[in-house]
N, C-alpha and C. Protein backbone atom coordinates (compact mmCIF):
# COMPACT_ATOMS: atom_id res chain seq x y z
N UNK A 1 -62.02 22.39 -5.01
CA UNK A 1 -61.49 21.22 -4.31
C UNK A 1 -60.00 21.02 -4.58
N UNK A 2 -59.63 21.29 -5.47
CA UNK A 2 -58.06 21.05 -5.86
C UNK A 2 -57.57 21.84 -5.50
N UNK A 3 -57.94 23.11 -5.23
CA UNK A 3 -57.19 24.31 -5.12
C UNK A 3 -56.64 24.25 -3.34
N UNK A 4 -57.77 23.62 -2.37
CA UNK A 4 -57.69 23.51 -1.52
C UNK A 4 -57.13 22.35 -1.16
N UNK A 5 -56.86 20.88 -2.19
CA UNK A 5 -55.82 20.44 -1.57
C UNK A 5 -54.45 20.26 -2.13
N UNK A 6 -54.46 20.99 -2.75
CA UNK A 6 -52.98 21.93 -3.26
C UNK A 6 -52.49 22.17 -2.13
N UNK A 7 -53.26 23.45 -1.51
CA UNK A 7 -53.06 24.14 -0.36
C UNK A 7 -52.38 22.83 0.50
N UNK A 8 -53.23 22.19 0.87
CA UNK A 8 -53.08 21.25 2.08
C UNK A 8 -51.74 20.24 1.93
N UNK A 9 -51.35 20.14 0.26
CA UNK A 9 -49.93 19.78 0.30
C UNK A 9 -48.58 20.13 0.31
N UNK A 10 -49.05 21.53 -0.08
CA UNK A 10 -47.81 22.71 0.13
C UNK A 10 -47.70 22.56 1.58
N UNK A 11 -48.74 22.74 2.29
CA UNK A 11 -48.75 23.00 4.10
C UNK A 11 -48.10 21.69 4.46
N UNK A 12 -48.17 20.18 4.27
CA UNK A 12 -47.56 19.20 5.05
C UNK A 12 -45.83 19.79 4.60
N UNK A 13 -45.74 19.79 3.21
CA UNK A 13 -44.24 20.26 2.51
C UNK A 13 -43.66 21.13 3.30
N UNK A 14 -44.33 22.03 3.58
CA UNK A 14 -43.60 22.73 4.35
C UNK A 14 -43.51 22.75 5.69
N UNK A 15 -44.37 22.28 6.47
CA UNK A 15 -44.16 21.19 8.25
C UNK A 15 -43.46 20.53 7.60
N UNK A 16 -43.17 19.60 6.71
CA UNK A 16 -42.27 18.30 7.03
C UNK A 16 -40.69 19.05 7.26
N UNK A 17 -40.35 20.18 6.55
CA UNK A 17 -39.37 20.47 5.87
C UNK A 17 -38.82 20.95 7.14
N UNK A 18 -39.93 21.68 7.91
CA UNK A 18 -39.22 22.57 8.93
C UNK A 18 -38.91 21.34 10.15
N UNK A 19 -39.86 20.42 10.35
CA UNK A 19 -39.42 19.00 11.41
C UNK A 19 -38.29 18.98 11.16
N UNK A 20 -38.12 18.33 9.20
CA UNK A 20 -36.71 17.58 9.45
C UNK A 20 -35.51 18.67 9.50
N UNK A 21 -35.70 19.88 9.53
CA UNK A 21 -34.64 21.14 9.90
C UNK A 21 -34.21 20.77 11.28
N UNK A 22 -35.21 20.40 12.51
CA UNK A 22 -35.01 20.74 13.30
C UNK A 22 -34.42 19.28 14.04
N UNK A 23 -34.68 18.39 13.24
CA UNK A 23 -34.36 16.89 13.67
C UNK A 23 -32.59 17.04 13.36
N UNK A 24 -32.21 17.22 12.07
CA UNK A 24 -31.06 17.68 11.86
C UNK A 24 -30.22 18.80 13.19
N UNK A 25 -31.29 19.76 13.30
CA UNK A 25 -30.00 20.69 14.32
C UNK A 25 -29.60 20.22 15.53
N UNK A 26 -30.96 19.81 16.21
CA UNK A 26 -30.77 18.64 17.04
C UNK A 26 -29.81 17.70 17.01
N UNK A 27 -29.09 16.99 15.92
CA UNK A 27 -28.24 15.73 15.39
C UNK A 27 -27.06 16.59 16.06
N UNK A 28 -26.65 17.48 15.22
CA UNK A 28 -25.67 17.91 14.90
C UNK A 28 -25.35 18.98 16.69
N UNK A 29 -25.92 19.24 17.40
CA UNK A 29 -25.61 20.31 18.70
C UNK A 29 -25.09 18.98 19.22
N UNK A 30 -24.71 19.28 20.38
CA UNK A 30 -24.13 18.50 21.49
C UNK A 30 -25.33 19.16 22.75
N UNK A 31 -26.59 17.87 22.73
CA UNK A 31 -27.73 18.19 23.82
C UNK A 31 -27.11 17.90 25.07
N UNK A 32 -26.20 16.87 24.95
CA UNK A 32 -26.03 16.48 26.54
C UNK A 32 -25.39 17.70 26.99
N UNK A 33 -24.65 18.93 26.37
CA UNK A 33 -24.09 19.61 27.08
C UNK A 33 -25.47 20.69 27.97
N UNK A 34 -26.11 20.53 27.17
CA UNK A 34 -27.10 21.33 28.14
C UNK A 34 -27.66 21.36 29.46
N UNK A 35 -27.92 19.95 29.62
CA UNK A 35 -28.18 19.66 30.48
C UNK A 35 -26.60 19.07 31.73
N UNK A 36 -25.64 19.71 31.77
CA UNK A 36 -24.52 19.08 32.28
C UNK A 36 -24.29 20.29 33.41
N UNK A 37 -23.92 20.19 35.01
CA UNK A 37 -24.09 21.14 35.70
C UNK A 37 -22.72 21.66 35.62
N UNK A 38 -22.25 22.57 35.58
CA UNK A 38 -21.10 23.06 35.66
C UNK A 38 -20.13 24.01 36.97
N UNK A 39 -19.03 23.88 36.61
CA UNK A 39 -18.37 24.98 37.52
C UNK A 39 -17.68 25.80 37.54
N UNK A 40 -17.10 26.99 38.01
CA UNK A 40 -16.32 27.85 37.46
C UNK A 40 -15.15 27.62 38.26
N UNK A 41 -13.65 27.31 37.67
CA UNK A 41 -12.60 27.59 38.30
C UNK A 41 -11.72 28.48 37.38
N UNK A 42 -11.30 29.64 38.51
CA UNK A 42 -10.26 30.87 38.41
C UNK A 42 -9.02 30.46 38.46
N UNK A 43 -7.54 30.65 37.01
CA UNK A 43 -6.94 30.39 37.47
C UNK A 43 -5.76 31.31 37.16
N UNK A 44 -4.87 31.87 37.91
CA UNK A 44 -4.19 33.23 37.53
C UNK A 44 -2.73 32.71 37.22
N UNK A 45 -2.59 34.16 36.43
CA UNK A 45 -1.03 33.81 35.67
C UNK A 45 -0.66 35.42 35.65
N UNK A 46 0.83 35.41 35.98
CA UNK A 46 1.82 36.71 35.88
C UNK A 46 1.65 37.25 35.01
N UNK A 47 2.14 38.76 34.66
CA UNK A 47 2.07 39.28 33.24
C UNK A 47 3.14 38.45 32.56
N UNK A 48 4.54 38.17 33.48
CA UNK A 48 5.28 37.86 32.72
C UNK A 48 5.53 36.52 32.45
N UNK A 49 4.61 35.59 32.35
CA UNK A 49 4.06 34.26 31.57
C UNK A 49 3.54 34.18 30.39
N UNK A 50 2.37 35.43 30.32
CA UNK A 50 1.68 35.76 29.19
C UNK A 50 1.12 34.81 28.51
N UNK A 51 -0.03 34.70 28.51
CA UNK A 51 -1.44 33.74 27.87
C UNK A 51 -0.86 33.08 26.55
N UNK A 52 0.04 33.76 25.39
CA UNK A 52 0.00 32.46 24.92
C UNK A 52 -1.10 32.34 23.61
N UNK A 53 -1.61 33.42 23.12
CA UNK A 53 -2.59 33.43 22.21
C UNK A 53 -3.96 32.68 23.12
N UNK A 54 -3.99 32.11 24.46
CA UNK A 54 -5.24 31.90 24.65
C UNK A 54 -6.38 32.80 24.47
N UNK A 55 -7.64 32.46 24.07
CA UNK A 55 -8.64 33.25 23.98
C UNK A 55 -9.68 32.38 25.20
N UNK A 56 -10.72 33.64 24.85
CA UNK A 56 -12.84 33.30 25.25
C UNK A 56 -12.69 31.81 24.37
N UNK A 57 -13.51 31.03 24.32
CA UNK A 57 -13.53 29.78 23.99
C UNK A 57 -12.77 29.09 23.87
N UNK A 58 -11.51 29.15 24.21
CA UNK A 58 -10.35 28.01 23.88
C UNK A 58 -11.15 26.47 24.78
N UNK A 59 -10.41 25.88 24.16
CA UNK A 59 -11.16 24.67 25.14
C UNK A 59 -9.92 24.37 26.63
N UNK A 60 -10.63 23.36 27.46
CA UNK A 60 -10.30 23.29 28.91
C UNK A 60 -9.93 21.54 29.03
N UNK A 61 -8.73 20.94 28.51
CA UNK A 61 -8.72 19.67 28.79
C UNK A 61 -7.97 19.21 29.82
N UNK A 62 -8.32 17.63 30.09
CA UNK A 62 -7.96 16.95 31.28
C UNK A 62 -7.09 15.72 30.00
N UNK A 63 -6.43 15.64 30.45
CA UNK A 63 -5.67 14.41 30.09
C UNK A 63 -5.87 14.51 28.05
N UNK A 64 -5.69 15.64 27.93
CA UNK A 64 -5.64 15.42 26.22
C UNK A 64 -7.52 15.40 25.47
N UNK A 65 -8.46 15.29 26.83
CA UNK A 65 -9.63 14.99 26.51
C UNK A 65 -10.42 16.44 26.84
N UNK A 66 -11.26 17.02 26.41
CA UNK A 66 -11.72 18.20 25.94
C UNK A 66 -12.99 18.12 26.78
N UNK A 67 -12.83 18.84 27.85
CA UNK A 67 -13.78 18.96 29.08
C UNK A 67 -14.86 20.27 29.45
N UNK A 68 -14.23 21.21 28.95
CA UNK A 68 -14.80 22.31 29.05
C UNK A 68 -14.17 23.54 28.18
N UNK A 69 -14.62 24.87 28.69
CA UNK A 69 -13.82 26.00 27.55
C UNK A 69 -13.73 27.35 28.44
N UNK A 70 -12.89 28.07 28.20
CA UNK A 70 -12.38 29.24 28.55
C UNK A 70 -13.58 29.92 28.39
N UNK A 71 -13.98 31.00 29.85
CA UNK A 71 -15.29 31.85 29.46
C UNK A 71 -15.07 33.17 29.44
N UNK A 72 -13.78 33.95 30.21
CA UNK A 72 -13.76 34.52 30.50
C UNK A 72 -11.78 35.03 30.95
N UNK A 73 -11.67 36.35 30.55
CA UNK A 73 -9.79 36.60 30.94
C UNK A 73 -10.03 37.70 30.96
N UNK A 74 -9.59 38.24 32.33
CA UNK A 74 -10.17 39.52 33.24
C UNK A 74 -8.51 39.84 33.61
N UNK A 75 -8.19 41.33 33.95
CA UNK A 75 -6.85 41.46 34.51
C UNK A 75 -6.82 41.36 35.78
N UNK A 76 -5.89 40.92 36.54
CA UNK A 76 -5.66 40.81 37.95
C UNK A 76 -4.93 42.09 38.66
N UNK A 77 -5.40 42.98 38.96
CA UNK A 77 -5.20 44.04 40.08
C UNK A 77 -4.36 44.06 41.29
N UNK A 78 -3.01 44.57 41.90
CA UNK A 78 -2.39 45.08 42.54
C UNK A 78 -3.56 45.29 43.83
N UNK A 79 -4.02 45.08 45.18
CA UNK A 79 -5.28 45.70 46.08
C UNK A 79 -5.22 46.76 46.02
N UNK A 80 -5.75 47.73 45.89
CA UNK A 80 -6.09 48.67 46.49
C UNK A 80 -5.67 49.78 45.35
N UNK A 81 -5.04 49.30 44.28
CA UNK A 81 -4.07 50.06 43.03
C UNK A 81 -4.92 50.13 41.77
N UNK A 82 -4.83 50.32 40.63
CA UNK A 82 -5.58 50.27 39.35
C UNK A 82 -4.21 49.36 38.83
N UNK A 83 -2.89 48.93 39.29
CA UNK A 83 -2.04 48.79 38.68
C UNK A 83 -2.37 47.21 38.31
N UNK A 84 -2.36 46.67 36.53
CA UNK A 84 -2.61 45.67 36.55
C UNK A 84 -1.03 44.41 36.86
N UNK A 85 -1.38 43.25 37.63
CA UNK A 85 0.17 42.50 38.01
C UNK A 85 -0.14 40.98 37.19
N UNK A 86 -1.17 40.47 36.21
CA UNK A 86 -1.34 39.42 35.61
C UNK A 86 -2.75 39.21 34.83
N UNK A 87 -3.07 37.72 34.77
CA UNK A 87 -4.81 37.69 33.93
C UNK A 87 -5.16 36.61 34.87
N UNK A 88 -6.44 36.62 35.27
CA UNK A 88 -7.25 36.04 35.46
C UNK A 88 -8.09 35.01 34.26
N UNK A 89 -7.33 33.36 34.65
CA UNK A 89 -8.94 32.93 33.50
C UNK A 89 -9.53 32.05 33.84
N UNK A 90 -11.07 32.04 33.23
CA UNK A 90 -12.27 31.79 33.91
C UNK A 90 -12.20 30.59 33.34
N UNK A 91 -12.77 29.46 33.60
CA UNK A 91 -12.91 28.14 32.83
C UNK A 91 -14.13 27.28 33.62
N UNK A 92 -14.87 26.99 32.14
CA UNK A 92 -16.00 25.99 32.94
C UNK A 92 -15.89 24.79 32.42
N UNK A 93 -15.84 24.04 33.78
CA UNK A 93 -16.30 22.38 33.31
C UNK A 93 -16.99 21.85 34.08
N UNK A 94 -17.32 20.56 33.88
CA UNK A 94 -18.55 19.76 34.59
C UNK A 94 -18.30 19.34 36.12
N UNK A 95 -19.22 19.81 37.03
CA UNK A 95 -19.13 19.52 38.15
C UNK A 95 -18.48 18.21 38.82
N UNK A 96 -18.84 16.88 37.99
CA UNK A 96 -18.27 16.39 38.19
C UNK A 96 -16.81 15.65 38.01
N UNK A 97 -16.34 16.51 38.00
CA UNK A 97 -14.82 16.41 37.75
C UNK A 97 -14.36 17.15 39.09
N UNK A 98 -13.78 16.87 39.89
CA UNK A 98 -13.47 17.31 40.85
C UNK A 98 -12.26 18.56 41.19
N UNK A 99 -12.06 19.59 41.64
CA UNK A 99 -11.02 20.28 41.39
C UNK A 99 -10.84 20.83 42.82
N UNK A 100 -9.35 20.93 43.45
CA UNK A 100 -8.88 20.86 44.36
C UNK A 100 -7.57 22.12 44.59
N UNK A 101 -7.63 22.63 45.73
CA UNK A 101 -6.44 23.97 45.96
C UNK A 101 -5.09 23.82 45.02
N UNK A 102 -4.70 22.69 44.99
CA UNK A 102 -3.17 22.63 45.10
C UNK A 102 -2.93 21.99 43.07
N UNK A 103 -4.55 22.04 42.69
CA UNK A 103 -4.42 21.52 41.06
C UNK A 103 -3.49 21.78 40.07
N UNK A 104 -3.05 21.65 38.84
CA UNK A 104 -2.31 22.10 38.15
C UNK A 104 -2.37 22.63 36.80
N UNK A 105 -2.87 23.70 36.77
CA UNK A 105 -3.32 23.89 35.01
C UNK A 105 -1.97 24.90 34.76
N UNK A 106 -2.26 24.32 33.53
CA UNK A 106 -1.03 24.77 32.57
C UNK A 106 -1.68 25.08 30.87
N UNK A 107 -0.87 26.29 30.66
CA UNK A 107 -1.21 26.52 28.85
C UNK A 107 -0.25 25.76 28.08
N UNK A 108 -0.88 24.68 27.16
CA UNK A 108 -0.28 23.87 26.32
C UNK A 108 -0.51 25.18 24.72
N UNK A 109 0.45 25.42 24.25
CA UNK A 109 0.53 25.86 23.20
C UNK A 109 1.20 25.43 21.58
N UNK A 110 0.30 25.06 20.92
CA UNK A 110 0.55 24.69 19.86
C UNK A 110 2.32 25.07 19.02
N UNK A 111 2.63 24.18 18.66
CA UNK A 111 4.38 24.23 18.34
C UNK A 111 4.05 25.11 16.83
N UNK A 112 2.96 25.26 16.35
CA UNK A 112 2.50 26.36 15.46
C UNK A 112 1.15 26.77 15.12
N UNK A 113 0.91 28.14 15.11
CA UNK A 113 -0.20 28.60 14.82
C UNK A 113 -0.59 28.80 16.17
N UNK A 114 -2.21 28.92 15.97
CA UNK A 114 -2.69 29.31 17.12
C UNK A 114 -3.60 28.04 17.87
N UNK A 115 -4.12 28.22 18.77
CA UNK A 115 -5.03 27.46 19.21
C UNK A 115 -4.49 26.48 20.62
N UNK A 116 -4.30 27.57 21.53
CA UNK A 116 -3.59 27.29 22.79
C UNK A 116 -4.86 27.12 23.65
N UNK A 117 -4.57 25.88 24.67
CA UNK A 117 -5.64 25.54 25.51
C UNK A 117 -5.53 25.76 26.53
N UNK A 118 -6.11 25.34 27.84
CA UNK A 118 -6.06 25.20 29.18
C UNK A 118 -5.59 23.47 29.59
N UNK A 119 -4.97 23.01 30.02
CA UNK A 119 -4.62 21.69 30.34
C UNK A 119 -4.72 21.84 31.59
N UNK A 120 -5.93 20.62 32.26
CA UNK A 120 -5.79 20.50 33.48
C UNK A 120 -4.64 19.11 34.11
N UNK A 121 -2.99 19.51 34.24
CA UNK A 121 -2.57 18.24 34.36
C UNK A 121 -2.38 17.23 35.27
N UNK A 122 -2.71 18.08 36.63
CA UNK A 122 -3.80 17.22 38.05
C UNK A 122 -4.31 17.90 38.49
N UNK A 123 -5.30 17.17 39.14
CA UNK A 123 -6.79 17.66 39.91
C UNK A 123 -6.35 18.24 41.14
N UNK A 124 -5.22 17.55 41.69
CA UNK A 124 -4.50 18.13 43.08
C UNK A 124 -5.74 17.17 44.18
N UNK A 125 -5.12 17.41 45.47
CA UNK A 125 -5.47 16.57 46.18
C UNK A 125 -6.06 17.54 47.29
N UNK A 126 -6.43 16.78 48.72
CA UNK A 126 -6.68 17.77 49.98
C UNK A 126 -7.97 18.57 50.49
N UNK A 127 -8.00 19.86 50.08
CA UNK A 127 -8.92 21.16 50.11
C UNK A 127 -9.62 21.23 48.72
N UNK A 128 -10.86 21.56 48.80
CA UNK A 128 -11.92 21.07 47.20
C UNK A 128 -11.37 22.63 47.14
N UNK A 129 -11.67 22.66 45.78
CA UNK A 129 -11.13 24.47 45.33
C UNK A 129 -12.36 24.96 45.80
N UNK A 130 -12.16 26.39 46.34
CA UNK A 130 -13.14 27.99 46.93
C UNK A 130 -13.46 28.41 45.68
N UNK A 131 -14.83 28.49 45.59
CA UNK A 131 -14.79 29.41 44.35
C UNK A 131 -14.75 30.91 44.18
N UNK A 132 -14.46 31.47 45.29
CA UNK A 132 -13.80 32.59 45.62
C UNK A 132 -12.33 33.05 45.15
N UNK A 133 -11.83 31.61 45.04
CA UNK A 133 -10.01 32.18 45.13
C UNK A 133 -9.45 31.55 43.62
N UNK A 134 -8.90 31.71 43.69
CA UNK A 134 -7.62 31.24 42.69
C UNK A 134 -6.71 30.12 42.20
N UNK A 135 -6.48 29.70 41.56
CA UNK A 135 -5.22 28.75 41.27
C UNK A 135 -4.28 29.51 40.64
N UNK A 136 -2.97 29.04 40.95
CA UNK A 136 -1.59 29.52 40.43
C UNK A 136 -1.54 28.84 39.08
N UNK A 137 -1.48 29.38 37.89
CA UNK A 137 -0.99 28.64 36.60
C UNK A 137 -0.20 28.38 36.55
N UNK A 138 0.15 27.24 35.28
CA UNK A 138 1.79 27.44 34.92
C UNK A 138 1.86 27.18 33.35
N UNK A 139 2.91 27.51 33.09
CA UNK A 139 3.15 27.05 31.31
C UNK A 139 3.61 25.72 30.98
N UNK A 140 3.29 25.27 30.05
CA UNK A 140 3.77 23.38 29.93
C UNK A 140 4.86 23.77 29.27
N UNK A 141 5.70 23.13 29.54
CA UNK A 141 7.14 22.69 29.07
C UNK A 141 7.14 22.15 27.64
N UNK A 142 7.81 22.58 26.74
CA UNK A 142 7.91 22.12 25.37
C UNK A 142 8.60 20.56 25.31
C-alpha cells in the first residue's frame, strides 16, 4: 500500500511540475502573435545604399513601435542577367496595418553597434501595395 502511494505521489509531482512548465512558457511567448494574420511587403535597395548590418530578424517598426521583423534578404537581379544590381527585403507585419505603393521605409541604424531596423516612416497613400512588386527604400538621415 505505501509503495503504491508513493508511486501515486511522485506521479501528481511530476504532472504538476510539467503543467506549471508549461503555464510558465505560455507566460513568457507572445500568444497573440500567433494568432495575428500577416503580410509580406518587398522592399528594395541599391547595392550602393547597402543594408547597414540589417539582418533575418531585425525588427520592422512604425513610428518607433515594433510591428513586425525582417524574414527574408534575397539579391535583386539585372532581367534576364545573373548580374546582381541591389537586395531585396522581405518584412512581415500585421495585416492590419495598411501599406500602400508610394510608402516609405527606411534603415534606421544605430549611431553604434549593431542592431539596424526597418522603419516604416509612412504608410503612403492612393494604390494598396501589389504583393508582387516592390517598394523603393531609403536610408534615414542621421
Amino acid at each position: 500500500m505505501t509503495l503504491e502511494r508513493d508511486n501515486l505521489k511522485a506521479g501528481i509531482f511530476v504532472l504538476a511540475g510539467i503543467i506549471i512548465a508549461l503555464i510558465f512558457v505560455f507566460m513568457l511567448s507572445n500568444i497573440d502573435s500567433w494568432f495575428v494574420k500577416t503580410q509580406r511587403i518587398k522592399v528594395a535597395y541599391a547595392l550602393g545604399d547597402g543594408l547597414k548590418g540589417l539582418k533575418i530578424g531585425a525588427t520592422v517598426t512604425l513610428g518607433d513601435t515594433p510591428i513586425g521583423q525582417v524574414v527574408n534578404i534575397a539579391d535583386k537581379k539585372k532581367p534576364g542577367t545573373r548580374q546582381v544590381i541591389g537586395k531585396v527585403v522581405t518584412a512581415e507585419i500585421p495585416t492590419s496595418i495598411p501599406i500602400f505603393q508610394n510608402a516609405v521605409f527606411e534603415l534606421a541604424a544605430p549611431p553604434l553597434g549593431s542592431g539596424t531596423k526597418l522603419n516604416i516612416r509612412n504608410v503612403g497613400a492612393g494604390q494598396p501595395y501589389a504583393p508582387k512588386t516592390h517598394i523603393d527604400g531609403s536610408i534615414a538621415s542621421s
